[in-house]
Protein backbone atom coordinates (compact mmCIF):
# COMPACT_ATOMS: atom_id res chain seq x y z
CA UNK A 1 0.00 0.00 0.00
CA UNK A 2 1.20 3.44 -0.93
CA UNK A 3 0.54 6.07 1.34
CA UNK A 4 0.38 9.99 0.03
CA UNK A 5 3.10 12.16 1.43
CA UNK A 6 0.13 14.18 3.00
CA UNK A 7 -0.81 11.82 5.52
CA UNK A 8 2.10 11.88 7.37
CA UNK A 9 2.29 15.72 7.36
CA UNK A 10 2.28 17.37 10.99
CA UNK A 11 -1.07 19.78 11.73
CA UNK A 12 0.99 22.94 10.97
CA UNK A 13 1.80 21.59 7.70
CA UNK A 14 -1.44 19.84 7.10
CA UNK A 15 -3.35 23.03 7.56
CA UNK A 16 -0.82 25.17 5.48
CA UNK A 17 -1.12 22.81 2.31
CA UNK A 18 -5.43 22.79 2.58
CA UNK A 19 -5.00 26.66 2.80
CA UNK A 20 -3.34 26.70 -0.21
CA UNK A 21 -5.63 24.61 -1.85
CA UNK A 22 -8.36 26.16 -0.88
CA UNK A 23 -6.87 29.47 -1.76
CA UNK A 24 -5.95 27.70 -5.59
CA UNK A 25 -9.50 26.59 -5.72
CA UNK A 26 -11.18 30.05 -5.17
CA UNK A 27 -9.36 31.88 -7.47
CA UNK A 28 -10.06 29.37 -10.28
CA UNK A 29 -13.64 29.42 -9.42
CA UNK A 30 -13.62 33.33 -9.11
CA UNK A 31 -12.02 33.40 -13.11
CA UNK A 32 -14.31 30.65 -14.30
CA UNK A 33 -17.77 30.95 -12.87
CA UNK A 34 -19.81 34.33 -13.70
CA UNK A 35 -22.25 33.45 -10.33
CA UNK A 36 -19.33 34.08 -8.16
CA UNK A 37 -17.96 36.82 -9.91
CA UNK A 38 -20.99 38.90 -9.47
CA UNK A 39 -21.61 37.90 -6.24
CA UNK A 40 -18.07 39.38 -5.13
């Protein structure tokens, strides 16, 4: 079994690497979807 380098990351670093995800993921769906766009 192969286990993603993510699981084994500690809280500080866990939390760091979903922020910038999430961050990544808004500002794709801010360029790409005219709802949120207007809404903002």
């Amino acid at each position: 079994m192969t286990f993603s380098k993510n699981e084994s990351l500690s809280r500080d670093e866990l939390q760091a690497w979903q922020l910038k995800h999430l961050k990544e993921t808004l500002l794709r769906v801010y360029h790409l979807v005219p709802f949120y766009k207007k809404k903002v």
